[in-house]
Every structure is written in structure tokens, then in C-alpha cells.
Protein backbone atom coordinates (compact mmCIF):
# COMPACT_ATOMS: atom_id res chain seq x y z
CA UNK A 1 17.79 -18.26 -26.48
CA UNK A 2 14.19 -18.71 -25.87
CA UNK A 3 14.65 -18.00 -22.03
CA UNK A 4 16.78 -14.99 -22.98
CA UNK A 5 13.94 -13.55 -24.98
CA UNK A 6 11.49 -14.07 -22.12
CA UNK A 7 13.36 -12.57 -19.77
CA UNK A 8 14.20 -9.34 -22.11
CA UNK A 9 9.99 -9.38 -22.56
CA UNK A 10 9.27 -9.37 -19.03
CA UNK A 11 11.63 -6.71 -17.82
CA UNK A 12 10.39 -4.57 -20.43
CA UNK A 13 6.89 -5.03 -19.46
CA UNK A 14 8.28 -4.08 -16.24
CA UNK A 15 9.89 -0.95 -17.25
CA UNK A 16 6.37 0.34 -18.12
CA UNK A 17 4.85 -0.38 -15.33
CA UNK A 18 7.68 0.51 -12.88
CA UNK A 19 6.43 4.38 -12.93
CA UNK A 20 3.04 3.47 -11.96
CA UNK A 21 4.46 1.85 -9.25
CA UNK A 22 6.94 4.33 -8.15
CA UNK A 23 3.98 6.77 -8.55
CA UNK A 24 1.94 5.17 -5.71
CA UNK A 25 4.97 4.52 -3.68
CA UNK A 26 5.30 8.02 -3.77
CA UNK A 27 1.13 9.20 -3.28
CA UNK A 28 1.16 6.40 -0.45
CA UNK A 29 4.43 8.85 1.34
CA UNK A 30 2.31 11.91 0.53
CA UNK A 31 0.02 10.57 2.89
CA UNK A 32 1.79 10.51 6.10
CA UNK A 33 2.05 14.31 5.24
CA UNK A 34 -1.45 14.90 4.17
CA UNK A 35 -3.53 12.48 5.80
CA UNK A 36 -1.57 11.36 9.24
CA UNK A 37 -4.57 11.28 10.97
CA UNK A 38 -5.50 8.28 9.06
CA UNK A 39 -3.38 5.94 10.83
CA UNK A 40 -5.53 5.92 13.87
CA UNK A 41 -8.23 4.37 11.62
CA UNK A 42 -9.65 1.28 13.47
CA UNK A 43 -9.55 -2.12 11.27
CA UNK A 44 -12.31 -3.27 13.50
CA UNK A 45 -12.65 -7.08 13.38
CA UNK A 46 -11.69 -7.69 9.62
CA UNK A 47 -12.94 -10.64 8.22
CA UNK A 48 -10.21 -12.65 5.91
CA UNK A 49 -11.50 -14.89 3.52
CA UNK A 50 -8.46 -17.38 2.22
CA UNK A 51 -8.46 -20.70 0.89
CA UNK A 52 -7.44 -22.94 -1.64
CA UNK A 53 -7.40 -21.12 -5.51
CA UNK A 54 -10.35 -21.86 -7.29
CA UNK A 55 -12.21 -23.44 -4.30
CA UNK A 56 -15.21 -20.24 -4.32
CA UNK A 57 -13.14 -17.57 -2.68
CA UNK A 58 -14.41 -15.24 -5.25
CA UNK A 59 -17.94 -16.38 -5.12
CA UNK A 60 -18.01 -16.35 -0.94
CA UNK A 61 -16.37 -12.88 -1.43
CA UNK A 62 -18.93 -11.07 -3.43
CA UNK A 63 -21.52 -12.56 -1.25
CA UNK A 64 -20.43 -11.59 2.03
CA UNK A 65 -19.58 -8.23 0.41
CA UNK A 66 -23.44 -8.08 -0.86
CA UNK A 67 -23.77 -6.89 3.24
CA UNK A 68 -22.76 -3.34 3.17
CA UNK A 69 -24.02 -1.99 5.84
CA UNK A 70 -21.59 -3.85 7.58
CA UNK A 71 -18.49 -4.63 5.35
CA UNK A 72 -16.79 -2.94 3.05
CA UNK A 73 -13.96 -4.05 0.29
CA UNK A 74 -11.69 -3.00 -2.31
CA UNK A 75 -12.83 -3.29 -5.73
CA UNK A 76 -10.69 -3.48 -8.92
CA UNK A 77 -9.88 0.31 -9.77
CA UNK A 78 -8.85 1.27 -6.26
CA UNK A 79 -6.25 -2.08 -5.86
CA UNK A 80 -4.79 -0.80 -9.53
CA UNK A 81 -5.54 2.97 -9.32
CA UNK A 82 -5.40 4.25 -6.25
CA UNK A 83 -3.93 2.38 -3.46
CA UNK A 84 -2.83 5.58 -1.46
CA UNK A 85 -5.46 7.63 0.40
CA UNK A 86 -5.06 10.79 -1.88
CA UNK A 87 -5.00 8.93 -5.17
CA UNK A 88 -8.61 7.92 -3.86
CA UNK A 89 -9.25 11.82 -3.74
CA UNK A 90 -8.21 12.14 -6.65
CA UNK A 91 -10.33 10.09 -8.81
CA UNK A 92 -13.37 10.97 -6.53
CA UNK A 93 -12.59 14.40 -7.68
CA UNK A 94 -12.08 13.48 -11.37
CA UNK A 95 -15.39 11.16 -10.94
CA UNK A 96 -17.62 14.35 -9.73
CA UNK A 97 -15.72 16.62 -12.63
CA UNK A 98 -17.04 13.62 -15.17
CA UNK A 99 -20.37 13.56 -13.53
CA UNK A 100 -20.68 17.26 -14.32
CA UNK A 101 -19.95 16.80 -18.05
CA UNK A 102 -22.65 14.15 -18.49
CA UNK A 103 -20.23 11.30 -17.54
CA UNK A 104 -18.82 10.97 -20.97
CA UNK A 105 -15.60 9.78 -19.06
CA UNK A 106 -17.67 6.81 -16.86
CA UNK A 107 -18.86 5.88 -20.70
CA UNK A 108 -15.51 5.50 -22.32
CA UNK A 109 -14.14 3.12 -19.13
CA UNK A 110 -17.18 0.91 -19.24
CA UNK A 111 -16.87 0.68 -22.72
CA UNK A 112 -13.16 -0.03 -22.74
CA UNK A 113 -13.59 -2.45 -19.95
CA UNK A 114 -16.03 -4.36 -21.72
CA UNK A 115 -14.19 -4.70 -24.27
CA UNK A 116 -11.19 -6.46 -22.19
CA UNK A 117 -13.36 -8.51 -19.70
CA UNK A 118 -14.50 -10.38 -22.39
CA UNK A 119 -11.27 -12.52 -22.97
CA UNK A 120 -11.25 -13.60 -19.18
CA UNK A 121 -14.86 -13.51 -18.48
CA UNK A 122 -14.94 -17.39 -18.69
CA UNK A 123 -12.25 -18.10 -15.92
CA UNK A 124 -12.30 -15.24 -13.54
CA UNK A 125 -15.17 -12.69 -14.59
CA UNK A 126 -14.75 -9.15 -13.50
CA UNK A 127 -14.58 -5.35 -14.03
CA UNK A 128 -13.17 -2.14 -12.16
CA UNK A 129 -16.15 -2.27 -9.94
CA UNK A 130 -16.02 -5.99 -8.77
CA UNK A 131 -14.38 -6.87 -5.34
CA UNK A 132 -11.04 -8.41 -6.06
CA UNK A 133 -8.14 -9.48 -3.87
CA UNK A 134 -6.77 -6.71 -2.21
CA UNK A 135 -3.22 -7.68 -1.57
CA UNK A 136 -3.08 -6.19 -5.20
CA UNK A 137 -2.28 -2.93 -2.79
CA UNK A 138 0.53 -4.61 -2.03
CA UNK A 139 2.21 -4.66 -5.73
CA UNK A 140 4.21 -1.19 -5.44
CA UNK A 141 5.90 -2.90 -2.19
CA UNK A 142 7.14 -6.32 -3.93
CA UNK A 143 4.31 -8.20 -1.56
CA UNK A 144 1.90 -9.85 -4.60
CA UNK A 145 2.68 -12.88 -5.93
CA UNK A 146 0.91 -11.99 -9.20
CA UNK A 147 4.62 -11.12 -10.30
CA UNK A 148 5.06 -15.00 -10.88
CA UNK A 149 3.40 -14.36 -14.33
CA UNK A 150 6.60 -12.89 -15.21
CA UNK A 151 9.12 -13.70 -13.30
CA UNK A 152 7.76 -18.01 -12.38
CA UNK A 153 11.34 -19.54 -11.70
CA UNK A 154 12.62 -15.76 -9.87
CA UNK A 155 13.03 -17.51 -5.91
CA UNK A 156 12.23 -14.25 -4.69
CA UNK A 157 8.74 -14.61 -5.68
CA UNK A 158 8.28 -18.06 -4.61
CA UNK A 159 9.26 -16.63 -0.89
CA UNK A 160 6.23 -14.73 -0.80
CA UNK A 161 4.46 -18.24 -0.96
CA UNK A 162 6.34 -18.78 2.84
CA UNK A 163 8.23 -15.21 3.93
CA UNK A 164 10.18 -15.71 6.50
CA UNK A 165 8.44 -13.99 9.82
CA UNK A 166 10.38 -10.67 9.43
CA UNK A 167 9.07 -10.48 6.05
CA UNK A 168 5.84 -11.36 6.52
CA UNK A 169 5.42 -8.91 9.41
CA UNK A 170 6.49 -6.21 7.29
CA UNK A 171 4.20 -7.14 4.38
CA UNK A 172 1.15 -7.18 6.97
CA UNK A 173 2.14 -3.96 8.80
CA UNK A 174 2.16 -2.47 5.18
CA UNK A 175 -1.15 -4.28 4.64
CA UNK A 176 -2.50 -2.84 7.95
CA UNK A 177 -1.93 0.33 6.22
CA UNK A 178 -3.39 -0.32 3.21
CA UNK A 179 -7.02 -1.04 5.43
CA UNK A 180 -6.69 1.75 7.36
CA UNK A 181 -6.57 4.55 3.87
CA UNK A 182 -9.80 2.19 2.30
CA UNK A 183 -11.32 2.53 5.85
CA UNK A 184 -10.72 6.21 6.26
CA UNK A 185 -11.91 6.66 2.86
CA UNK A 186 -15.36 4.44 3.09
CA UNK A 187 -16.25 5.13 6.18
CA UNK A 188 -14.33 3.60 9.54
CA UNK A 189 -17.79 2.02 11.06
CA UNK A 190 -17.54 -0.36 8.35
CA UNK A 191 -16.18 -3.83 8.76
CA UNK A 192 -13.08 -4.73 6.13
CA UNK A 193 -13.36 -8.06 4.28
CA UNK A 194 -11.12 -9.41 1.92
CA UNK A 195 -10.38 -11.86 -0.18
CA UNK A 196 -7.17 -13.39 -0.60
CA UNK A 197 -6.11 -17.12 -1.35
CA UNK A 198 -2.59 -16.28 -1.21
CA UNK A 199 -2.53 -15.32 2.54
CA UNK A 200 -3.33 -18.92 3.11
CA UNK A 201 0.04 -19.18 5.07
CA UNK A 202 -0.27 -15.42 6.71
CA UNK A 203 -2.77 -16.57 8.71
CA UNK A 204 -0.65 -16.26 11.97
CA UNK A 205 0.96 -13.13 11.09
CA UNK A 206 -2.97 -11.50 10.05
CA UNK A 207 -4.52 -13.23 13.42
CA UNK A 208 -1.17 -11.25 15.30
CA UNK A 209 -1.62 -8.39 13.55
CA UNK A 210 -5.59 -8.37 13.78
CA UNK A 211 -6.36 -10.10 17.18
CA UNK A 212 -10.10 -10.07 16.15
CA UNK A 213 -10.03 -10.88 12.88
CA UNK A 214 -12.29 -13.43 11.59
CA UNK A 215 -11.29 -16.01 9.06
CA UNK A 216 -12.99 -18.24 6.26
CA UNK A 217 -11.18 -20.97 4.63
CA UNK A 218 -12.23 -22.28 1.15
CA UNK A 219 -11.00 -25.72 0.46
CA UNK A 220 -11.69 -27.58 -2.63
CA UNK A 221 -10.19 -31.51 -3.90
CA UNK A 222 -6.63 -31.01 -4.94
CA UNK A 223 -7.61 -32.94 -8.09
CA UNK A 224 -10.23 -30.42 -9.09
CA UNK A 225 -9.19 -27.05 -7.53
CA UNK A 226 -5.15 -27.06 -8.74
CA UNK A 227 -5.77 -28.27 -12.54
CA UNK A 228 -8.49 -25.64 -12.66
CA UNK A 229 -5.72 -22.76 -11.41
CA UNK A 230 -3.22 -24.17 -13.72
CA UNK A 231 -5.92 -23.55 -16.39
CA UNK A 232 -7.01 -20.24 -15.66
CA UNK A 233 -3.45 -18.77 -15.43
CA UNK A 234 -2.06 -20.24 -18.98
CA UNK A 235 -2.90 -17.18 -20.78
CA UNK A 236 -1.27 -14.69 -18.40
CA UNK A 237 1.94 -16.97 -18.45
CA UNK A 238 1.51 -17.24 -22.25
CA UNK A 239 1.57 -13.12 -22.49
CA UNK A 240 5.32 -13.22 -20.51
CA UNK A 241 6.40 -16.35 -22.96
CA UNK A 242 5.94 -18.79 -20.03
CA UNK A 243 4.32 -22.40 -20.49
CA UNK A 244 2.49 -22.95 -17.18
CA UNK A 245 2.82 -27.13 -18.12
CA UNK A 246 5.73 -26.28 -17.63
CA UNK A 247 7.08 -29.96 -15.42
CA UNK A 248 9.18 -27.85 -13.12
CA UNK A 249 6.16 -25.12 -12.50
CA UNK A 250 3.49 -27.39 -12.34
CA UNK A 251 5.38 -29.08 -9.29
CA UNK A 252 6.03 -25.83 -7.63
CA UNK A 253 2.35 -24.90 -7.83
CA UNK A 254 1.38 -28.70 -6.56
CA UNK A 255 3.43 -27.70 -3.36
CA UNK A 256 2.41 -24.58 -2.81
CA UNK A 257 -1.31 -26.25 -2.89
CA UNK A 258 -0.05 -28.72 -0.61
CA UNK A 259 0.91 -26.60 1.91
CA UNK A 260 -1.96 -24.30 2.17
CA UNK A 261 -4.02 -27.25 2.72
CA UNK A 262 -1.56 -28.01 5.74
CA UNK A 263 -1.89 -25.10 7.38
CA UNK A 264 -5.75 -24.94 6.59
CA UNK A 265 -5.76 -27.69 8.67
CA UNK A 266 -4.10 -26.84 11.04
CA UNK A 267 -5.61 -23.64 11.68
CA UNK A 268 -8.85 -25.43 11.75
CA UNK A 269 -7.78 -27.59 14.41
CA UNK A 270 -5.92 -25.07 16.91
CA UNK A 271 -8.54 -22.09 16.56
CA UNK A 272 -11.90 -21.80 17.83
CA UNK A 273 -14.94 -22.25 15.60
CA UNK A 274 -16.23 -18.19 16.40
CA UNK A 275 -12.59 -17.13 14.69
CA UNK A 276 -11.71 -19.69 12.27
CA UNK A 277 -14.13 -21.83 10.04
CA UNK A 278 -12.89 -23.99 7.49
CA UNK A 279 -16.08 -24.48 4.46
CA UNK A 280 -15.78 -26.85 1.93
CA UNK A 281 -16.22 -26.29 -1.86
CA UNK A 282 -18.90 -28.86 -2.19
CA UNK A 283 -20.64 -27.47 0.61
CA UNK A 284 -20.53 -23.57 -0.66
CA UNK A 285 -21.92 -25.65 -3.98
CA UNK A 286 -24.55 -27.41 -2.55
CA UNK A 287 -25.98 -25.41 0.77
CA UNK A 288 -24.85 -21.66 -0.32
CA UNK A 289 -26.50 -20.05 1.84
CA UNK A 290 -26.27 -22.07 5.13
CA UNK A 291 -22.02 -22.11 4.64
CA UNK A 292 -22.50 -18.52 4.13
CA UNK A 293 -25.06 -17.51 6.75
CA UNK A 294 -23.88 -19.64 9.57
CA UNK A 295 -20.61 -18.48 9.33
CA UNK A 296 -21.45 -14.68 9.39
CA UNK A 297 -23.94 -15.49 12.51
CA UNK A 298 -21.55 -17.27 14.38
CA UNK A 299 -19.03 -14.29 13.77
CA UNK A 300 -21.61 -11.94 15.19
CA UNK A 301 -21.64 -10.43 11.83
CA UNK A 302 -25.06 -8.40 11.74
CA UNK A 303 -26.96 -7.42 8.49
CA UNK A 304 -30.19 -6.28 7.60
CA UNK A 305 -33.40 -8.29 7.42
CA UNK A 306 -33.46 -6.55 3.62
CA UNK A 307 -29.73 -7.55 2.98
CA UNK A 308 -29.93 -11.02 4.37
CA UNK A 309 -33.16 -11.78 1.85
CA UNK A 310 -30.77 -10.45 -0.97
CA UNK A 311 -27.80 -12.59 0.41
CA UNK A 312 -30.58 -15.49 -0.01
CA UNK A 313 -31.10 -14.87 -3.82
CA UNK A 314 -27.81 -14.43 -4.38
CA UNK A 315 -27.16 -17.93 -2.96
CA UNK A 316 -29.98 -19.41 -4.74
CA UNK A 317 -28.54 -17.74 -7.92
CA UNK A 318 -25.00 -19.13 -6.95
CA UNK A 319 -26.56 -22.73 -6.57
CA UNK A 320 -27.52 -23.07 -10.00
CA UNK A 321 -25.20 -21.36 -12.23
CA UNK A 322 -22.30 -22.96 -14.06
CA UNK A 323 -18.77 -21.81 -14.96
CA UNK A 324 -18.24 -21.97 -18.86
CA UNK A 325 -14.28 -22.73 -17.88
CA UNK A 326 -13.43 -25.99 -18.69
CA UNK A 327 -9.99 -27.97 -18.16
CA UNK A 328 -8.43 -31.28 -18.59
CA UNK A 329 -6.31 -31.99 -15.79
CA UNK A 330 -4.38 -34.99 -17.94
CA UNK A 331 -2.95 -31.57 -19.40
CA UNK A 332 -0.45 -30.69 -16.85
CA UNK A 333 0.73 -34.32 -16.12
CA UNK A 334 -0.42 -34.23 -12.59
CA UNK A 335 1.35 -37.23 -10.13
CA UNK A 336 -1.23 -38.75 -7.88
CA UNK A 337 1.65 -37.80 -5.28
CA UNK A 338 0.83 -33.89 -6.34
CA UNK A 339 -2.66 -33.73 -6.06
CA UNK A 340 -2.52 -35.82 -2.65
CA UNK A 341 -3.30 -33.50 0.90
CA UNK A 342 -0.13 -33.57 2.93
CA UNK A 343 -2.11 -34.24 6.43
CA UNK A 344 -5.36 -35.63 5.67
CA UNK A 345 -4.30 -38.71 4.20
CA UNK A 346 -7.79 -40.29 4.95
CA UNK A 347 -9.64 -37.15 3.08
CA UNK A 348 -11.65 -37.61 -0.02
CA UNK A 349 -9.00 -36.40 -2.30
CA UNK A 350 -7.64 -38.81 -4.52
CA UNK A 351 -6.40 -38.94 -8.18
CA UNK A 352 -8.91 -40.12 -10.56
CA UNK A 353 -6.68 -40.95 -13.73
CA UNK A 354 -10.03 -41.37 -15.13
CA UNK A 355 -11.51 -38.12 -14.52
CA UNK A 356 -12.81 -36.28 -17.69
CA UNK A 357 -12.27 -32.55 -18.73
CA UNK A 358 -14.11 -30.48 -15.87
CA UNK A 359 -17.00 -28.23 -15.64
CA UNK A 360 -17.14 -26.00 -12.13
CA UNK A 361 -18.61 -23.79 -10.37
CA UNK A 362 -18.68 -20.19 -11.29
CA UNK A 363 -17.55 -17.41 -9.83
CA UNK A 364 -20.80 -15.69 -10.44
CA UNK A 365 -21.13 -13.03 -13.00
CA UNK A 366 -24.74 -11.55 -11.93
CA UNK A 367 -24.79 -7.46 -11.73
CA UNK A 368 -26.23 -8.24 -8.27
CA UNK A 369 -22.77 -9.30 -7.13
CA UNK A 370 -21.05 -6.17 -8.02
CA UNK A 371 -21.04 -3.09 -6.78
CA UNK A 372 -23.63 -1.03 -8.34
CA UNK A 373 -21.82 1.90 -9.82
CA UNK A 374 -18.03 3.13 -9.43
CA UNK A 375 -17.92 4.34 -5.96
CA UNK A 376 -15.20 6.84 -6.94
CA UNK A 377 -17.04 9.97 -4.71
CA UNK A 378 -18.22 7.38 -2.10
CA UNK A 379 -17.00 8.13 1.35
């Protein structure tokens, strides 16, 4: 009885969000009609930032997306709002009518938004503005794995963790369009980057798709980084009816982590350093803004004097702030087996059955490391 009632919960959940979805399905059609030009956008070496959940992909994203007069991303309202290249005219249009009338409408949103950023602001802090993981986009098209929230023991959505290769093709050639609307709506001599721990085993299918993309891979102890996901998703489980210590999902999750450190690996191993470069957590922690700085140097990523100086405050800011999430990983019943790398069996990633509740690294909240104002009317 108790799964029957979670299952009649999440499908109706569903049913109200189904039209938004058809809805953009639709707008992102109405393009080829409107827009085709827009296909012929360049995604001109995209950089892909993947990597272990809760290992700093957040935090590296923001900062590399502090550059923007070289890269460009998708924040929150534009993953959710308007994936399709007229829906972005759209709310630039509505966003110059608002400005108009005093901005009474920009007033109510931030307002609103306060209001519900404040129950996550402690695990994942972030607003319509802030850069956030774009394959969002890919929600109306059954390619996001957020639907495990609802749906954690549907097989369907645990094949997103490892599509098959006609799968994942599609999802990336969907993706590819997805760049290609943000591109032609920010400007096309701007430089995509994006943030996405669940492409962790795309990486082929992006570097086929993408033959000069450039890739950073957060990786974080197994012990640390997996507790601390398990943590930060209980509540959105909770809302569906789901227990996320939950034996059978816990050891689903511990394989999934298992096998994006794999291929982390062995991506790290069979690409060169000036295309692939694997940072660890501790490292982002400690030396911010040489694991940041390097990198985008040795990508031939080129900023200004004024925006490398900010990226260096926004380091030193990143150094010594601390996450108000906490966990216990004795929670969740972790095996030393689960929180173990599959290839690096000599790595320094072992279970410490005496390790206390946890305290990490944010995923900073400063207004420096979001967008400024709601580019709604920016081109």
C-alpha cells in the first residue's frame, strides 16, 4: 500500500508538469520554423565540467563562468523556462515590458525566490540567476536523471546513468541543439561551459560530438563525496514519499559513483592533458585558484587581466568559506565495499568507520558568483 500511494503521488505530480513539458517540446519545434538559421550556430570548443557529485562541480562552475568575456552558461530560469530559442524571446520581451512598468514583475520573482531558496540554501544554494546544470534542457526529452526523485526504482531512469550508444547519441545530438539556441541567443563568439556531473559517462559521446571540447573532472573520496549526495537529495526523495536510505537505493547510487570514478580514470589516462584534466577536491579546496587557472591556461582559455584578478578573489573567497550542510555517513549504512574506487585500488579512499558527521566545502553563495541581474533581454 505504501508503494501504491507513492506511485499515485508521483504520477500526479507528473500530470502537472507534463504540459510544461509538452509546451517546450512544442516552442523547441516552433523553432526549426522560426529560427532555422540557428542550427548553423558554432559550439566553438565547449568546455564540460563533470565529475563526481558533490566533489566542487558547482563551485569550479561559477568560477570559470565569472570569465564572460569568454564563456557563457545557462542559468536557472532559462534550463526551467525557456529551453527553446523563442521561449528566450519571449521572456526577454516580457523582461523589457516589466522594465517599463518599474520592474514590479523582477520584484515579485526575487521575492518569491527568496522565499524558496531558503529551504535548500544549506546544500545546494541557488536562484533563477545562478549557473546550474544544463542538461535540465534536456527534461522535456526524457534525458535528465533528476526524474529519479520520483520515479528511483523506474529502470528506465537508471539507463540514463549508462544509455546504450544509440541513446546516448540521440540525447547529445538533442543537447547539441540545446547549445546552439543559448549560443544564438547570447552571442555565438562566446565559449559554452557547463556543468554537469551526470555526463560523467557521456564523455565519449560529448568528445564525438564536440571534437574540441575541453573537459574538467571533479573527483572527491567516495567516503566523503557519496554520503554528502545521499544527504542533500533526502528531502527531494522525501517530497515523492521515497526514503533515499533506502538499502536497495543507496547501493544503486554507490555504483553509479563507482563507475564514474572508472571512467574518470580512464579518461584521464587515454586523453591528453590540453583536453582532459582530472582536479581533485582537496586540491580545488586547498590551491583554488592554481586548479582553476592552470587548467583554463593550458586550454588556451583567454580572459581579461580585470577578470582574471576577480577570478583570484573569488578563489580566495572559495578557500575560506564553509558549507553549513552537514551529514553522517553511518546514516545510509555504507559497506566499505561501496565507498571503495573500482580501479584505483591503491588511492586514498578508504572507509573510515570512525569518521564523524561531516562539514564540507561550500558551493559558494557570494553575489559575486552569480550573474548580476536576470539576463532575460541579454543577447
Amino acid at each position: 500500500m505504501p508503494r501504491l500511494l507513492t506511485r499515485i503521488r508521483s504520477y500526479a505530480i507528473l500530470i502537472m508538469v507534463a504540459p510544461i513539458l509538452l509546451i517546450h517540446r512544442i516552442a523547441w519545434w516552433l523553432d526549426t520554423l522560426l529560427f532555422g538559421s540557428f542550427e548553423n550556430a558554432a559550439v566553438r570548443k565547449p568546455l564540460f565540467i563533470v565529475g563526481v557529485p558533490r566533489s566542487g562541480t558547482t563551485l569550479a562552475h561559477r568560477l570559470v563562468a565569472s570569465q564572460k568575456s569568454v564563456f557563457t552558461t545557462f542559468p536557472l530560469w532559462e534550463l526551467l523556462l525557456a529551453p527553446a530559442l523563442c521561449e528566450k524571446y519571449v521572456f526577454a520581451g516580457v523582461a523589457r515590458a516589466d522594465r517599463m512598468i518599474g520592474g514590479v514583475g523582477a520584484a515579485c520573482v526575487r521575492w518569491l525566490q527568496g522565499r524558496v531558496a531558503k529551504s535548500i540554501a544549506d546544500v545546494h544554494p541557488t536562484t533563477l540567476d545562478s549557473p546550474e546544470e544544463d542538461y535540465l534542457g534536456l527534461l522535456p526529452f526524457g534525458g535528465c536523471f533528476i526524474k529519479i526523485l520520483a520515479f528511483p526504482h523506474d529502470e528506465r531512469v537508471w539507463k540514463l546513468v549508462a544509455a546504450n550508444d544509440v541513446d546516448r547519441k540521440r540525447y547529445v545530438r538533442l543537447y547539441r541543439g540545446l547549445l546552439a539556441r543559448h549560443l544564438r541567443f547570447r552571442g555565438e563568439h562566446l565559449t559554452v561551459v557547463s556543468k554537469n556531473p551526470s555526463f560523467c559517462n557521456w564523455i565519449d559521446a560529448l568528445a564525438e560530438e564536440f571534437p574540441d571540447a575541453r573537459f574538467i573532472a571533479l573527483r572527491r573520496k567516495l567516503s566523503e563525496s557519496l554520503p554528502s549526495q545521499l544527504s542533500s537529495m533526502r528531502d527531494g526523495f522525501a517530497l515523492f514519499g521515497h526514503d533515499i536510505a533506502d538499502p536497495e537505493l543507496v547501493t544503486r547510487f554507490a555504483s553509479m559513483y563507482q563507475s564514474y570514478w572508472a571512467n574518470l580514470e580512464a579518461n584521464a589516462a587515454s586523453r591528453p592533458p590540453n583536453q582532459f584534466r582530472l582536479v581533485e577536491y582537496r586540491d580545488l579546496r586547498e590551491r583554488c585558484w592554481d586548479s582553476v587557472h592552470r587548467v583554463l591556461d593550458d586550454f588556451g582559455y583567454r580572459s581579461s587581466e580585470e577578470e582574471r584578478q576577480e577570478l583570484k578573489t573569488l578563489c580566495e573567497q572559495a578557500q575560506g568559506y564553509v558549507s553549513r550542510h552537514h551529514y553522517d555517513p553511518s546514516e545510509f549504512g555504507l559497506t566499505p565495499e561501496q565507498l571503495r574506487p573500482v580501479v584505483s585500488e591503491q588511492s586514498d579512499d578508504g572507509f573510515d568507520s570512525s569518521m564523524t558527521p561531516a562539514v564540507e566545502l561550500a558551493e559558494m553563495t557570494q553575489p559575486s558568483l552569480t550573474p548580476r541581474s536576470l539576463p532575460c533581454a541579454q543577447r
